[in-house]
N, C-alpha and C. Protein backbone atom coordinates (compact mmCIF):
# COMPACT_ATOMS: atom_id res chain seq x y z
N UNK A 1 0.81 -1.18 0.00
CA UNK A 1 0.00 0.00 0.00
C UNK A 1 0.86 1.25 0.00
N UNK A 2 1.89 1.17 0.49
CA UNK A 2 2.87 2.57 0.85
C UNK A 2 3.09 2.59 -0.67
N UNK A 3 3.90 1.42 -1.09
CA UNK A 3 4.56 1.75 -2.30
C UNK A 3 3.27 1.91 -3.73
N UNK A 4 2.07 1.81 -3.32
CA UNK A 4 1.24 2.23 -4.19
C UNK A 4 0.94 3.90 -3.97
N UNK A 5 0.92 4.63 -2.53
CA UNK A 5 0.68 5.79 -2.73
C UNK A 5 2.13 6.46 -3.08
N UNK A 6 3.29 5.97 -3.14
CA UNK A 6 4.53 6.85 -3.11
C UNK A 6 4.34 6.70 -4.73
N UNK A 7 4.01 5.80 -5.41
CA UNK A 7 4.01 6.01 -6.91
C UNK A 7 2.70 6.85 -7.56
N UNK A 8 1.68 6.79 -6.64
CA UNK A 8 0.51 7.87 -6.80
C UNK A 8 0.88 9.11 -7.01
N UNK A 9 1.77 9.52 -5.38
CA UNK A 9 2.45 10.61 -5.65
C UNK A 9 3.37 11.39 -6.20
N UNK A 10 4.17 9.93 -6.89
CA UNK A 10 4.66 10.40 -7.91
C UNK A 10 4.67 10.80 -9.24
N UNK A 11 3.41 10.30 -9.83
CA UNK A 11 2.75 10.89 -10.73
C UNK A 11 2.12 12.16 -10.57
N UNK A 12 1.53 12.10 -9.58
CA UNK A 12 0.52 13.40 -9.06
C UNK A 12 1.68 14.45 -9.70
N UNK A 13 3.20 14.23 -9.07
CA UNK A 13 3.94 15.20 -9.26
C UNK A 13 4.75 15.98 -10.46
N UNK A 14 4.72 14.21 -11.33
CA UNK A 14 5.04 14.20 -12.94
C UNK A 14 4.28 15.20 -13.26
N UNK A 15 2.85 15.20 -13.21
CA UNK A 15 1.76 15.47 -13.85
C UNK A 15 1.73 17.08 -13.46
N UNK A 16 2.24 17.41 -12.25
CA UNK A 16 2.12 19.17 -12.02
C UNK A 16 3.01 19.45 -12.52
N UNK A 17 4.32 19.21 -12.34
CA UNK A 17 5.25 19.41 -13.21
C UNK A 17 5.55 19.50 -14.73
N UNK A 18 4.77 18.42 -15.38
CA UNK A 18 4.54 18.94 -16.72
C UNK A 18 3.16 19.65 -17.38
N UNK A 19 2.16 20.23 -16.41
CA UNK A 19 1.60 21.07 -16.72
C UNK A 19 1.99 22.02 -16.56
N UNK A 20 2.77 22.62 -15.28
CA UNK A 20 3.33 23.48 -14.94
C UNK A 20 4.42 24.18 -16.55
N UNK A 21 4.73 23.19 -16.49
CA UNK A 21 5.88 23.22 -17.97
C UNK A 21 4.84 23.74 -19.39
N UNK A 22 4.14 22.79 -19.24
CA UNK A 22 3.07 23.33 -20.39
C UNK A 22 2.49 24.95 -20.40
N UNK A 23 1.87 25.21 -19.02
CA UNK A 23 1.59 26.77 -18.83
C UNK A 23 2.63 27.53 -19.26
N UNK A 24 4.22 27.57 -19.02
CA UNK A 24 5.16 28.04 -18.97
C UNK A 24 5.45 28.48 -20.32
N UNK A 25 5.44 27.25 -21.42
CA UNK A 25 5.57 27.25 -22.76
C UNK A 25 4.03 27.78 -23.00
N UNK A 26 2.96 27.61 -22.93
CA UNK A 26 2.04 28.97 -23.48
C UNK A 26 1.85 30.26 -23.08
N UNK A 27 2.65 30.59 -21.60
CA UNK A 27 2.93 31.73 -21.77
C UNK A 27 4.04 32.12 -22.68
N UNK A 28 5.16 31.36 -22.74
CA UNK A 28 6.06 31.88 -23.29
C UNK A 28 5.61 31.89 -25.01
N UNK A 29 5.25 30.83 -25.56
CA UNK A 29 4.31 31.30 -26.96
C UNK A 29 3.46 32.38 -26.97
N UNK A 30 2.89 32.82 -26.25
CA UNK A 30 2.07 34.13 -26.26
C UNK A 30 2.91 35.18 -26.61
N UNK A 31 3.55 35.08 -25.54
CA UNK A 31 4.98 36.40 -25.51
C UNK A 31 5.37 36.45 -26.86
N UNK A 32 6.13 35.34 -27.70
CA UNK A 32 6.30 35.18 -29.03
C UNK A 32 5.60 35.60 -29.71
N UNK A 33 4.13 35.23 -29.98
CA UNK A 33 3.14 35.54 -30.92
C UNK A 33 2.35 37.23 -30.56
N UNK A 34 2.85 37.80 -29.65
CA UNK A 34 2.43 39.12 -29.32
C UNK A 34 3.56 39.61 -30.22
N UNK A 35 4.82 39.57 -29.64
CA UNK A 35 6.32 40.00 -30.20
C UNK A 35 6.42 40.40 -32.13
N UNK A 36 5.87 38.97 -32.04
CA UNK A 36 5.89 38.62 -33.70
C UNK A 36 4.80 39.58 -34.38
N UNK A 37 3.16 39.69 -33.69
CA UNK A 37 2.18 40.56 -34.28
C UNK A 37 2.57 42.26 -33.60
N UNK A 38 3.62 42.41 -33.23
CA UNK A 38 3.80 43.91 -32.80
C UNK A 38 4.75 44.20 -33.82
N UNK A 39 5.36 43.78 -34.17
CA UNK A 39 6.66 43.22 -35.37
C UNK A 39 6.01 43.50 -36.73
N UNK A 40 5.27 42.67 -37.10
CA UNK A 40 4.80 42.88 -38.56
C UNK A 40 3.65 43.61 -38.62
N UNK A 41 2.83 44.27 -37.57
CA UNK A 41 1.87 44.67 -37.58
C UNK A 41 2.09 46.04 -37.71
N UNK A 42 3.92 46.38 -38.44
CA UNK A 42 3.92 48.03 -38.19
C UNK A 42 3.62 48.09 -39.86
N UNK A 43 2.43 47.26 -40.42
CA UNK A 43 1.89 48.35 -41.77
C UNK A 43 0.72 49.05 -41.91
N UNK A 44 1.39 50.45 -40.90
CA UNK A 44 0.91 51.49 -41.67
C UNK A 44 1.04 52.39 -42.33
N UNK A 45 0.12 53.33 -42.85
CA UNK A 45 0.24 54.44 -43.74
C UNK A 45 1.09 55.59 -43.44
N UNK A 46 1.83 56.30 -43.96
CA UNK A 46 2.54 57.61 -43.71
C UNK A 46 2.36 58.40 -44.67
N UNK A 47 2.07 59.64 -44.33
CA UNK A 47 2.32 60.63 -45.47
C UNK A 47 3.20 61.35 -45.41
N UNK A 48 3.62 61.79 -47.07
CA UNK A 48 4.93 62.58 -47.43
C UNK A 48 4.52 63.40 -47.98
N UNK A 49 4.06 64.42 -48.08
CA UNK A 49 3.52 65.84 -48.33
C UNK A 49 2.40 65.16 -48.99
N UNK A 50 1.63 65.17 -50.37
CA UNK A 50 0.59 64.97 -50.37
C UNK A 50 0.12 63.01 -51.02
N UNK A 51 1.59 62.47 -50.88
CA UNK A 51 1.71 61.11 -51.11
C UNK A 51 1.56 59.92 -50.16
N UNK A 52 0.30 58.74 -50.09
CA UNK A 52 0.30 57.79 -49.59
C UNK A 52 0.98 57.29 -49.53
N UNK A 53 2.47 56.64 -48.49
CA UNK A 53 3.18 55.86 -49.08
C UNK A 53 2.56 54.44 -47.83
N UNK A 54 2.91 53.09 -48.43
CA UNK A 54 2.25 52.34 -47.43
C UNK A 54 3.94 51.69 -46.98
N UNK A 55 3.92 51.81 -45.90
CA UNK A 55 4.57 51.31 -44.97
C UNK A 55 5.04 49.43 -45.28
N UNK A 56 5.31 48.86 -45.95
CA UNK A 56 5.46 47.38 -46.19
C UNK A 56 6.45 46.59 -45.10
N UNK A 57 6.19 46.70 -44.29
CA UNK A 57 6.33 45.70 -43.08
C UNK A 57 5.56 44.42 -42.62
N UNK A 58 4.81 44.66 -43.22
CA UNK A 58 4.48 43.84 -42.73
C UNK A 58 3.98 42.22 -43.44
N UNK A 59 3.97 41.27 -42.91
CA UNK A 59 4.21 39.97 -43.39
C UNK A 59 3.21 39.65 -44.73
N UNK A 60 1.79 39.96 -44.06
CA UNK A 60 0.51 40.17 -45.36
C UNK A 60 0.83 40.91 -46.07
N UNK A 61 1.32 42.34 -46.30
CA UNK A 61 1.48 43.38 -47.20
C UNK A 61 2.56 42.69 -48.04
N UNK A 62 3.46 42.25 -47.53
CA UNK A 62 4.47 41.86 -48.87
C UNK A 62 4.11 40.27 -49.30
N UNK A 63 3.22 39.25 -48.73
CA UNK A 63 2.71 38.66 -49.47
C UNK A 63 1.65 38.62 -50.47
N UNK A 64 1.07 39.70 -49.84
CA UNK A 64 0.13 40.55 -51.20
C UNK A 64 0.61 40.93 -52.79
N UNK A 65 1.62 41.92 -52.32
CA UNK A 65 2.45 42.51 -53.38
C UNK A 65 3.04 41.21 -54.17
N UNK A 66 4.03 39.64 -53.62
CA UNK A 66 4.82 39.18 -53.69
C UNK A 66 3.80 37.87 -54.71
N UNK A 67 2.77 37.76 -54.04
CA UNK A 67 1.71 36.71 -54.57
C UNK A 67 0.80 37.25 -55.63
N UNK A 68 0.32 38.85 -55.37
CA UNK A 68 -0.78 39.50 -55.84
C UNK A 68 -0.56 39.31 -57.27
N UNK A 69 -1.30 40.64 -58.16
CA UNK A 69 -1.14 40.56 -59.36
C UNK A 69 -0.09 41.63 -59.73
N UNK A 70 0.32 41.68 -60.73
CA UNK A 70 1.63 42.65 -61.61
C UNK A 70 1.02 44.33 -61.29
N UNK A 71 -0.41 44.20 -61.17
CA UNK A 71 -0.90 45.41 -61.30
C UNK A 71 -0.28 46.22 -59.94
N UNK A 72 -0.39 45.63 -59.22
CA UNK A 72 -0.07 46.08 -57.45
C UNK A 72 1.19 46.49 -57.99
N UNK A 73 2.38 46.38 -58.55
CA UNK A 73 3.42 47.10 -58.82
C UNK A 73 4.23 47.80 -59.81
N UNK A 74 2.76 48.16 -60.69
CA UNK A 74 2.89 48.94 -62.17
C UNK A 74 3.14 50.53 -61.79
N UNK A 75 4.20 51.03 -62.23
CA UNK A 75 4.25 52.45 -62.17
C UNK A 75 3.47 53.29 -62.64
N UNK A 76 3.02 54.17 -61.90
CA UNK A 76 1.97 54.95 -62.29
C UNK A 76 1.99 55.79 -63.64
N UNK A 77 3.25 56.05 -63.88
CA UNK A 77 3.30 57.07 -65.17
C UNK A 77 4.81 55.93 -65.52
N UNK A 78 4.77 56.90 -66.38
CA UNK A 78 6.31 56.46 -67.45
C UNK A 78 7.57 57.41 -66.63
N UNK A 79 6.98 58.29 -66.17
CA UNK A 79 8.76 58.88 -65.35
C UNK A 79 8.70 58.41 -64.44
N UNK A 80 8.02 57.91 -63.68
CA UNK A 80 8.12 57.17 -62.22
C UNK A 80 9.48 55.75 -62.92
N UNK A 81 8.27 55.38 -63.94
CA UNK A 81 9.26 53.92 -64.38
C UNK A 81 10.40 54.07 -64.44
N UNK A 82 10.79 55.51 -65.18
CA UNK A 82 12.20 55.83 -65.47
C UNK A 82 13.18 55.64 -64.18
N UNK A 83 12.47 56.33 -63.18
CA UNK A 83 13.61 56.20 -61.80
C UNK A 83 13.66 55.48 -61.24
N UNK A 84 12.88 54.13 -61.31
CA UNK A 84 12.68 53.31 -60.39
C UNK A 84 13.78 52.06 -61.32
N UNK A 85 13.63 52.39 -62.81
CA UNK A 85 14.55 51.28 -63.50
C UNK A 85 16.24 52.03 -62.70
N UNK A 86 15.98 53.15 -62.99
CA UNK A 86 17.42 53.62 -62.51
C UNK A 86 17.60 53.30 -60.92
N UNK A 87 17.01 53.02 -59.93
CA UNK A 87 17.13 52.73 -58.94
C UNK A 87 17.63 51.28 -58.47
N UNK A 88 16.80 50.84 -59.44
CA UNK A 88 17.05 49.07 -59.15
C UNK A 88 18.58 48.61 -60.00
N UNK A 89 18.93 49.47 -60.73
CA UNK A 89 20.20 49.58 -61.24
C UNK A 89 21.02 49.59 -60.73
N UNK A 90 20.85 51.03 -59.96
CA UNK A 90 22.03 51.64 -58.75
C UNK A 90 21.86 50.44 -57.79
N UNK A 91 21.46 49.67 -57.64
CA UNK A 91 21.02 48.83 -56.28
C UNK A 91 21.01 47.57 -56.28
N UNK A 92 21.54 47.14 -57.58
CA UNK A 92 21.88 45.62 -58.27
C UNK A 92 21.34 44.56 -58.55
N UNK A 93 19.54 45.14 -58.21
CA UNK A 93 18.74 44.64 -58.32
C UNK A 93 18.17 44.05 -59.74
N UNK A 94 18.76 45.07 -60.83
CA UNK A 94 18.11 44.51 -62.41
C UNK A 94 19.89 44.81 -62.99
N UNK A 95 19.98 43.93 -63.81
CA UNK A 95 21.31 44.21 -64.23
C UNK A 95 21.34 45.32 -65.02
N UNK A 96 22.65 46.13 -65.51
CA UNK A 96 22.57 47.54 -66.45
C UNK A 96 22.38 46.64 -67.32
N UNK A 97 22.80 45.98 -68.31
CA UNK A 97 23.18 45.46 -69.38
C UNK A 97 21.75 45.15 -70.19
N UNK A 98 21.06 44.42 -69.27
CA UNK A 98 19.30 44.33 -69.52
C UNK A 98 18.37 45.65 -69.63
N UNK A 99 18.84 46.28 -68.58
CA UNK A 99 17.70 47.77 -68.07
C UNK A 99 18.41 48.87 -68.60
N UNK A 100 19.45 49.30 -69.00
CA UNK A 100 19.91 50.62 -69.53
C UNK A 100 19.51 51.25 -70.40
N UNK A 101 19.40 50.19 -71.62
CA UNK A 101 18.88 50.55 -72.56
C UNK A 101 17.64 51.07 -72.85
N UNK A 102 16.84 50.35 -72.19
CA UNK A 102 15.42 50.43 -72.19
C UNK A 102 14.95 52.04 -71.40
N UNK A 103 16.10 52.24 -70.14
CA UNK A 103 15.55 53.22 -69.28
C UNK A 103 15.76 54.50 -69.83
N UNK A 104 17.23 54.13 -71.39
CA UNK A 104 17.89 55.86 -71.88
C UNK A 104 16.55 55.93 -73.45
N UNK A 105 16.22 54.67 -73.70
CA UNK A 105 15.26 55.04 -74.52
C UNK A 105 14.01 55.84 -73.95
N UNK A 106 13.50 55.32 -73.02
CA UNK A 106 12.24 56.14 -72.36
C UNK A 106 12.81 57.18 -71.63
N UNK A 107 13.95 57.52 -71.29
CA UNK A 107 14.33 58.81 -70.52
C UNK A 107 14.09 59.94 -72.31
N UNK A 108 14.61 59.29 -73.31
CA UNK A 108 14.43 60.43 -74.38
C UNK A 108 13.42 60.25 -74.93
N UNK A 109 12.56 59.71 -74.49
CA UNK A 109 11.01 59.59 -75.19
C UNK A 109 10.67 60.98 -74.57
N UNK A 110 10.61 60.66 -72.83
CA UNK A 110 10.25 61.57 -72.33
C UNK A 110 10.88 63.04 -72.26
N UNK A 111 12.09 62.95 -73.13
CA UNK A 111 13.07 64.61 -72.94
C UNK A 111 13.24 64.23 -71.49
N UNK A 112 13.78 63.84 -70.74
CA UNK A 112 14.34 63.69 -69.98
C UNK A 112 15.93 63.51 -69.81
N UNK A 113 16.63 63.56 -70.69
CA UNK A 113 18.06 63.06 -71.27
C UNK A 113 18.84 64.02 -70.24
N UNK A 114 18.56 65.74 -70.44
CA UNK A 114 19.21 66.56 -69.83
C UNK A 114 18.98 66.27 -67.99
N UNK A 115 19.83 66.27 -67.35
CA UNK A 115 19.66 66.13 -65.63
C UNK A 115 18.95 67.04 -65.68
N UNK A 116 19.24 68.52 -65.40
CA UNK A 116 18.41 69.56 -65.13
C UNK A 116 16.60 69.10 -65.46
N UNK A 117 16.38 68.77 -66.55
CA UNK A 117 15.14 68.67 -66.60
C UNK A 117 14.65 67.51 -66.04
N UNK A 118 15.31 66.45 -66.40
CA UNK A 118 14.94 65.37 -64.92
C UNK A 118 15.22 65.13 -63.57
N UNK A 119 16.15 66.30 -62.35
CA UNK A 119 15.93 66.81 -61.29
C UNK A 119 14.33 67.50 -61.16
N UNK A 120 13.82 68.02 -62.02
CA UNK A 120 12.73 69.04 -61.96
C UNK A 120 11.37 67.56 -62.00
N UNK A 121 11.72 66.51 -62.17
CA UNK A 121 10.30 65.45 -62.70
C UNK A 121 10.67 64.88 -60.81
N UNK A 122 9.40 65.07 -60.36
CA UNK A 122 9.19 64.53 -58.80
C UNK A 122 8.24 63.22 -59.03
N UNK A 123 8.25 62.45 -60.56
CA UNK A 123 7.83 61.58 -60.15
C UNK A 123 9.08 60.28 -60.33
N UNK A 124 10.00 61.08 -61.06
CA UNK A 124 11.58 60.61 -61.51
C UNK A 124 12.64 60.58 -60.41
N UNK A 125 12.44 61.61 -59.70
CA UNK A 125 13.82 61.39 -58.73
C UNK A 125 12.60 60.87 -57.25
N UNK A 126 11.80 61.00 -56.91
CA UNK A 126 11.23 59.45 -56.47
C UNK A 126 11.16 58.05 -56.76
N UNK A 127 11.45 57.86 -58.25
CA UNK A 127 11.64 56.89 -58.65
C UNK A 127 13.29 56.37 -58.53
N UNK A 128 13.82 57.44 -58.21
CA UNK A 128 16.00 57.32 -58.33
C UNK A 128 15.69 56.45 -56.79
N UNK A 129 14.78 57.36 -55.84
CA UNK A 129 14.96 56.89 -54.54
C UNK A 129 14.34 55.92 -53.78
N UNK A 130 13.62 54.99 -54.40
CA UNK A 130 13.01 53.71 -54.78
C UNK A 130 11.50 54.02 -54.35
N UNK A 131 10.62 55.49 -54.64
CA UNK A 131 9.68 55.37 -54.13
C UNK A 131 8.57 55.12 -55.48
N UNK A 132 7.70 54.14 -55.48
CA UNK A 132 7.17 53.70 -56.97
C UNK A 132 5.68 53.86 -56.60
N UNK A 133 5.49 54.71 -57.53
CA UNK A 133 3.96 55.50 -57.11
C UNK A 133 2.97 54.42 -58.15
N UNK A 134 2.55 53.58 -58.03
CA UNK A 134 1.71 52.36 -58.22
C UNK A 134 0.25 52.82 -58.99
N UNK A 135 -0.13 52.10 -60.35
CA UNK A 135 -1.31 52.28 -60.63
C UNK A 135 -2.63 52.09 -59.84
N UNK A 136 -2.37 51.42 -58.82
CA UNK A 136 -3.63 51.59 -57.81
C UNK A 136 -3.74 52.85 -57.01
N UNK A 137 -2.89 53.76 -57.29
CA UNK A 137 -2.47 54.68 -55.89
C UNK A 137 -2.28 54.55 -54.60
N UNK A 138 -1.54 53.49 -54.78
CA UNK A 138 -0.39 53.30 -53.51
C UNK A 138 1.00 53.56 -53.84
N UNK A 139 1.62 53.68 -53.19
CA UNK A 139 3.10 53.69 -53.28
C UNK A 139 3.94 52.92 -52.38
N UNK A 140 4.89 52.68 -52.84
CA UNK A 140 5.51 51.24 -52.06
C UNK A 140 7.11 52.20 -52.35
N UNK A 141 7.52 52.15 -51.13
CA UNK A 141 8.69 52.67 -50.72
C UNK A 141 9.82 51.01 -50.95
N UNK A 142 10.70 50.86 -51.97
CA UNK A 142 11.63 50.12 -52.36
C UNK A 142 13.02 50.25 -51.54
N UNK A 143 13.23 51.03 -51.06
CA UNK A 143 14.21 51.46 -49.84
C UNK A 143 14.28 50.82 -48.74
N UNK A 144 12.97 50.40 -48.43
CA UNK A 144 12.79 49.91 -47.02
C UNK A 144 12.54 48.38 -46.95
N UNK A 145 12.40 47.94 -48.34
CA UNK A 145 13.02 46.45 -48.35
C UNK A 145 13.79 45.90 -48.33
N UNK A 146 14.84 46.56 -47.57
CA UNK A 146 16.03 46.04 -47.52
C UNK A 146 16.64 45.88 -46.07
N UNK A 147 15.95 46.73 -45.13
CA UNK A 147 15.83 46.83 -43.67
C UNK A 147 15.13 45.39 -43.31
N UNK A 148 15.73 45.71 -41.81
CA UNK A 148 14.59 44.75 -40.46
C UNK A 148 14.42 43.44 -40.78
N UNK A 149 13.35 42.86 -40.40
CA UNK A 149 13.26 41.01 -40.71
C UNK A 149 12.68 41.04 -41.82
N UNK A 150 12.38 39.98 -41.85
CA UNK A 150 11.93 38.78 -43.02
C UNK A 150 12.94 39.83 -44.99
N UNK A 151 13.99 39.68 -44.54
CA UNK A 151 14.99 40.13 -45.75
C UNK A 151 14.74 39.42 -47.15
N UNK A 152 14.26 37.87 -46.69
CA UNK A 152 14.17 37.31 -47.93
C UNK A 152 12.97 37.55 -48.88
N UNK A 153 11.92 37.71 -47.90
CA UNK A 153 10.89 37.70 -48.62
C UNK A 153 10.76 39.58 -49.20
N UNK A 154 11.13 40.13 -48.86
CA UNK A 154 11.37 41.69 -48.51
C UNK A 154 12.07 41.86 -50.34
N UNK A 155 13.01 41.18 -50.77
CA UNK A 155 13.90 41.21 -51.12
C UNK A 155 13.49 40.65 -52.09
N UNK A 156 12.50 39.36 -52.55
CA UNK A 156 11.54 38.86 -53.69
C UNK A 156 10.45 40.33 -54.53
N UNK A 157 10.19 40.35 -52.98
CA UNK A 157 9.68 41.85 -53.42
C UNK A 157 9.73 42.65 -54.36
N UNK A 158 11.27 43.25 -53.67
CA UNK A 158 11.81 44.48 -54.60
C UNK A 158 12.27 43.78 -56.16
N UNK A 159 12.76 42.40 -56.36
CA UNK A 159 13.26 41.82 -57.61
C UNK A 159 11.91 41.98 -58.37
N UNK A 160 10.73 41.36 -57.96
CA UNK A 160 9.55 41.50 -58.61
C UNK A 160 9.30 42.91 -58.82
N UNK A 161 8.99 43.70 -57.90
CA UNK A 161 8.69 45.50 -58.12
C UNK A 161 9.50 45.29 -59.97
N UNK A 162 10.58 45.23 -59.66
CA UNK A 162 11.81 46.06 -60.86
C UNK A 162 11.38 45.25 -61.54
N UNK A 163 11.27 43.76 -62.15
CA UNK A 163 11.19 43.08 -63.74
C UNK A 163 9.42 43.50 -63.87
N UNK A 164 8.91 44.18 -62.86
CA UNK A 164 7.25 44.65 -63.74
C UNK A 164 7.50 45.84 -64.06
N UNK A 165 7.84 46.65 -63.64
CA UNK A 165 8.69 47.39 -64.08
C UNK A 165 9.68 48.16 -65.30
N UNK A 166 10.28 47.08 -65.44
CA UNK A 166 11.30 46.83 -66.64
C UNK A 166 10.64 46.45 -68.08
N UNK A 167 9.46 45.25 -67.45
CA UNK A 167 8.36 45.08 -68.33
C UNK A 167 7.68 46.20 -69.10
N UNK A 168 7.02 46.75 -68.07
CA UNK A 168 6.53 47.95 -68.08
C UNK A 168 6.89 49.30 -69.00
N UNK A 169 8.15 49.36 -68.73
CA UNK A 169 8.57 50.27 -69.71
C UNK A 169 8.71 49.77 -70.70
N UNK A 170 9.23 48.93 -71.09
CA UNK A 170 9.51 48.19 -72.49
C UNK A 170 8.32 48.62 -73.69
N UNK A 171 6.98 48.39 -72.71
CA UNK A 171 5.50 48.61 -73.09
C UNK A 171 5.45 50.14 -73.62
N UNK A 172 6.10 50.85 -72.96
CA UNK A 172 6.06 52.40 -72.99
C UNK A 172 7.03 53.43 -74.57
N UNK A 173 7.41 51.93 -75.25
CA UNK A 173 8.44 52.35 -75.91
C UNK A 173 8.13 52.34 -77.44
């Protein structure tokens, strides 16, 4: 009888002990899954004088863009395209050898050839600085895919942004 309650109680004790353990690990998963939705949950909106830009942090937003359709990352005009091919250039993202050509043909479609007059195009030197003003009217800041976590998927991103893009202009020519 003893040695039946000393093994009673030793389960009794297994058994608090690995619930105890269990509580421990769902608090500590909570903590995680708060961490993680405070983390990707920073997509929101900012404005830059009178431009939406959306914030892409977050895990849904760039599987949107990354899964969505081509349209989600069509440049809004043809000088946007221009700076954004030149961006992804500067940034090693599209090779010159592929995109140069294409970007000095539509830079002189548009008279854009001279700097002076393409310093003066704010939808062009937003486009130098990876900000791509989108036929839906959003804008997706290309700069900031290169920051913070999830790099890889961040980084599919921006390769996709630039060959619709690149596409894109080609169309324009």
């Amino acid at each position: 009888m003893k040695a039946f309650k000393s093994t009673v109680l030793a389960l009794a004790a297994s058994g608090f002990l690995l619930a105890s353990g269990a509580q421990a690990a769902n608090n500590l998963l909570g903590s995680l899954t708060d961490a993680a939705n405070q983390q990707l949950g920073g997509g929101s909106s900012t404005t830059s004088g009178a431009a939406n830009t959306t914030n892409t942090n977050s895990l849904g937003q760039l599987t949107t863009l990354l899964n969505g359709s081509n349209n989600n990352l069509t440049a809004k005009s043809s000088t946007n395209a221009a700076g954004i091919l030149e961006y992804c250039v500067k940034n090693n993202v599209l090779s010159a050898t592929s995109t140069e050509s294409v970007k000095d043909k539509l830079m002189n479609k548009l008279g854009l050839q001279d700097s002076t007059a393409a310093a003066q195009k704010t939808d062009y030197q937003d486009g130098i600085n990876g900000l791509l003003h989108t036929g839906n009217g959003q804008n997706v800041d290309l700069s900031t895919l290169s920051s913070g976590g999830m790099t890889q998927i961040k980084e599919k991103v921006k390769t996709k942004a630039c060959n619709v893009v690149l596409k894109q202009a080609k169309s324009f020519l």
